[in-house]
Protein backbone atom coordinates (compact mmCIF):
# COMPACT_ATOMS: atom_id res chain seq x y z
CA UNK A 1 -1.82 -30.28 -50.05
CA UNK A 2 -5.67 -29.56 -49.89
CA UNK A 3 -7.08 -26.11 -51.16
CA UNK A 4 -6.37 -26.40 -54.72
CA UNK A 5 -9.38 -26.17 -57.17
CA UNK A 6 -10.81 -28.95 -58.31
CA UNK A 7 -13.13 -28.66 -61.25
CA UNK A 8 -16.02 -31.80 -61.64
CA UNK A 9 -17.79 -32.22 -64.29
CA UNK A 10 -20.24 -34.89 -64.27
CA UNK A 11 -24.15 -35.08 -66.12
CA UNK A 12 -25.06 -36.95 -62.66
CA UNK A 13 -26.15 -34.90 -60.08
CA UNK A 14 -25.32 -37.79 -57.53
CA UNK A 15 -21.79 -38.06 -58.60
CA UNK A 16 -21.64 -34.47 -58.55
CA UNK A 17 -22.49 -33.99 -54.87
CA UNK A 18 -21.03 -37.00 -53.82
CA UNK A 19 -17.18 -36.03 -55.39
CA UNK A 20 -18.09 -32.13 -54.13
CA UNK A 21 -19.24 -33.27 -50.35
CA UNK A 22 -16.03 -36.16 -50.27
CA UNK A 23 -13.45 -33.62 -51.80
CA UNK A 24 -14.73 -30.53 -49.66
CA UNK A 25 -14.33 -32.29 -46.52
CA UNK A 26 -10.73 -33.08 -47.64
CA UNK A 27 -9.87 -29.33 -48.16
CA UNK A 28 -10.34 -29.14 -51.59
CA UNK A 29 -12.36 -26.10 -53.27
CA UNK A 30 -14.47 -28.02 -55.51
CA UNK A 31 -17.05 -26.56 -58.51
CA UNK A 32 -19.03 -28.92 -60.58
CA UNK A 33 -21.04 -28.44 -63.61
CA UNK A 34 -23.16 -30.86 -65.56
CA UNK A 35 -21.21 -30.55 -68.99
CA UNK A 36 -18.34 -29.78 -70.74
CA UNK A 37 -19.83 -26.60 -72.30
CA UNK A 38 -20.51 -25.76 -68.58
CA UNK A 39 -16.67 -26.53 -67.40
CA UNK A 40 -15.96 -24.03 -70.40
CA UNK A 41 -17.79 -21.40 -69.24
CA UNK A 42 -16.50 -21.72 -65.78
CA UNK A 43 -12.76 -21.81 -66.70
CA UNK A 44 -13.29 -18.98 -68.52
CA UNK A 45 -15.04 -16.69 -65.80
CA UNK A 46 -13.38 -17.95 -62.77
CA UNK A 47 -9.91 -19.12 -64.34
CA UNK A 48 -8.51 -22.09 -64.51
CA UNK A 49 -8.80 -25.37 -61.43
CA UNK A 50 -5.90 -26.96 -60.39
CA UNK A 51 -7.20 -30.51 -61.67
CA UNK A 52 -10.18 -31.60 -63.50
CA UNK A 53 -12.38 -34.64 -62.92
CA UNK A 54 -14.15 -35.48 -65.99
CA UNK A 55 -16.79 -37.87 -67.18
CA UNK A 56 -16.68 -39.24 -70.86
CA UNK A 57 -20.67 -39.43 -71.70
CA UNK A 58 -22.18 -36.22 -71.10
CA UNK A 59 -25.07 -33.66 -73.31
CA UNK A 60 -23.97 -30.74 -74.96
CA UNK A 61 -20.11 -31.60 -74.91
CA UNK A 62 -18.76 -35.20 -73.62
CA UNK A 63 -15.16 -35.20 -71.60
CA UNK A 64 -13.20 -36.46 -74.09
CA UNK A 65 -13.95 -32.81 -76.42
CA UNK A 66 -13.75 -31.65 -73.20
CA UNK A 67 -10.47 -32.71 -72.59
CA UNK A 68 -9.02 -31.84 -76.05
CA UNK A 69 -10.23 -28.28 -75.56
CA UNK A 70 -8.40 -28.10 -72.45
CA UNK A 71 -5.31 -29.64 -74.17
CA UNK A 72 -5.08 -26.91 -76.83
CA UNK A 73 -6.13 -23.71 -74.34
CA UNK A 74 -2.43 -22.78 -72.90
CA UNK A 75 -3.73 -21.52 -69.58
CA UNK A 76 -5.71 -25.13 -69.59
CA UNK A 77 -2.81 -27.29 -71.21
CA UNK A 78 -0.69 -28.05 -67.81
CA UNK A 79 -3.82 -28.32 -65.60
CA UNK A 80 -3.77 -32.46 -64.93
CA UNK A 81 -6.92 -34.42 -65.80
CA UNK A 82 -8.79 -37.28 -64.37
CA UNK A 83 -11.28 -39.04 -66.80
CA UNK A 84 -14.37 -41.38 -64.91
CA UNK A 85 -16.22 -43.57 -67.04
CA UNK A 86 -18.16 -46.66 -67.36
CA UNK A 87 -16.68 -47.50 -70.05
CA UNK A 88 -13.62 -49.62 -68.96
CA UNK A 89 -12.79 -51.34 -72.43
CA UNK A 90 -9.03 -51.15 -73.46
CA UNK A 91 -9.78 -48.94 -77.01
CA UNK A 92 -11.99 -46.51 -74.29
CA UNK A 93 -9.29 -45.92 -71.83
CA UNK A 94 -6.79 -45.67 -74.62
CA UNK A 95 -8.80 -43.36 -76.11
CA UNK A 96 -8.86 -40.84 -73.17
CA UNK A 97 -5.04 -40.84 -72.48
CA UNK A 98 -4.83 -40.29 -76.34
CA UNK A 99 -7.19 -36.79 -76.07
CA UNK A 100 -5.04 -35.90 -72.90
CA UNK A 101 -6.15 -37.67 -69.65
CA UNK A 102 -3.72 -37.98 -67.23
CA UNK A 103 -5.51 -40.78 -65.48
CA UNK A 104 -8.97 -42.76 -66.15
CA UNK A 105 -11.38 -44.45 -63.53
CA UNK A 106 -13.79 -46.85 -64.23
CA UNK A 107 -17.41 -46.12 -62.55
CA UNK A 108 -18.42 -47.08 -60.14
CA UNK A 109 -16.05 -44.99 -58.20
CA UNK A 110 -14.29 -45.87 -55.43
CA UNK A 111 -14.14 -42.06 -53.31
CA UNK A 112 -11.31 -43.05 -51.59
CA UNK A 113 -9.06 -44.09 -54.71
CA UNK A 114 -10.38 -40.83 -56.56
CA UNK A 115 -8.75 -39.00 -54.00
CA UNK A 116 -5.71 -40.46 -53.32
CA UNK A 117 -5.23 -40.35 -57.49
CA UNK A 118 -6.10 -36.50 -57.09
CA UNK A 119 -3.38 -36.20 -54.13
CA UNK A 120 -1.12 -37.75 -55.95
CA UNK A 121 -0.73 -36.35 -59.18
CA UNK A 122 -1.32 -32.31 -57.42
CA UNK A 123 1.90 -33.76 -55.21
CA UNK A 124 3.60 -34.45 -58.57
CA UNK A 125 2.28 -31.39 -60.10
CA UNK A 126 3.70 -29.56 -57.48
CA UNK A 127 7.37 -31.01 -57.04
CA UNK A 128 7.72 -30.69 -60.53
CA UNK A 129 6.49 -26.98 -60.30
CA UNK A 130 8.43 -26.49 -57.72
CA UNK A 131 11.93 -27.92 -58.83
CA UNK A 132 11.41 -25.54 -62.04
CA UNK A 133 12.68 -21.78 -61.99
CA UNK A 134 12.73 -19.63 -64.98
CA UNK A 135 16.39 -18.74 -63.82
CA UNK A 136 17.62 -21.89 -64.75
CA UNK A 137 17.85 -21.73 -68.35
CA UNK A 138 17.00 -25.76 -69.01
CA UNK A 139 14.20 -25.17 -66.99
CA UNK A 140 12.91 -22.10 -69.26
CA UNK A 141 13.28 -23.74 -72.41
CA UNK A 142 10.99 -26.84 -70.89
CA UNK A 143 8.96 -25.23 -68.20
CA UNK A 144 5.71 -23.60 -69.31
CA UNK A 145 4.09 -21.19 -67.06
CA UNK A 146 0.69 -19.77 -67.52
């Protein structure tokens, strides 16, 4: 369902506008920063996005650090991750799901597949949400909430 947060983080301006102007017009509320010391800084102030679009090579902090910092931050550690990157070699993709990436892209990006990737995992992210109470007691002991 559109109106969740999406958070983009991308060095490229181009990419930047182009995933903010393509989301936005699908309903999404999208914010995107240049760097992952940027992405930081905005979780922190505005809270956390309901997914994050990442790419790998970036100044200041690249999206894999990125992506482990998210990983270890418990109001961060649910929040699903998509990783975009040039590099489409085997040991890089590996290495993204390894840091925490729920998905990886290869540039160039294909808009249409970037969104139906963020649709569905949110979907999934929601049913599972969803199917999880607190008053269940198997659902406490594996259900995080943050």
């Amino acid at each position: 369902m559109a109106g969740e947060k999406i958070l983009c983080v991308d060095d490229d301006e181009a990419i930047r506008k182009l995933c903010t102007i393509y989301l936005a017009k699908r309903g999404y509320r999208v914010e995107a920063v240049a760097n992952g010391v940027e992405a930081l800084k905005l979780v922190e102030s505005k809270g956390p996005p309901d997914l994050v679009v990442t790419d790998v090579n970036m100044p200041l902090m690249n999206g894999l650090e990125l992506v482990k910092r998210l990983r270890e931050d418990r109001r961060t550690a649910r929040t699903p991750i998509i990783v975009l990157s040039a590099a489409k070699q085997e040991q890089d993709i590996l290495a993204g799901y390894s840091h925490g990436a729920d998905d990886y892209i290869g540039k160039p990006i294909d808009l249409a597949v970037l969104a139906a990737k963020i649709e569905t995992i949110l979907r999934q992210t929601r049913s599972s949400t969803s199917t999880c109470s607190s008053a269940t007691p198997r659902c406490s002991s594996i259900c995080v909430r943050a």
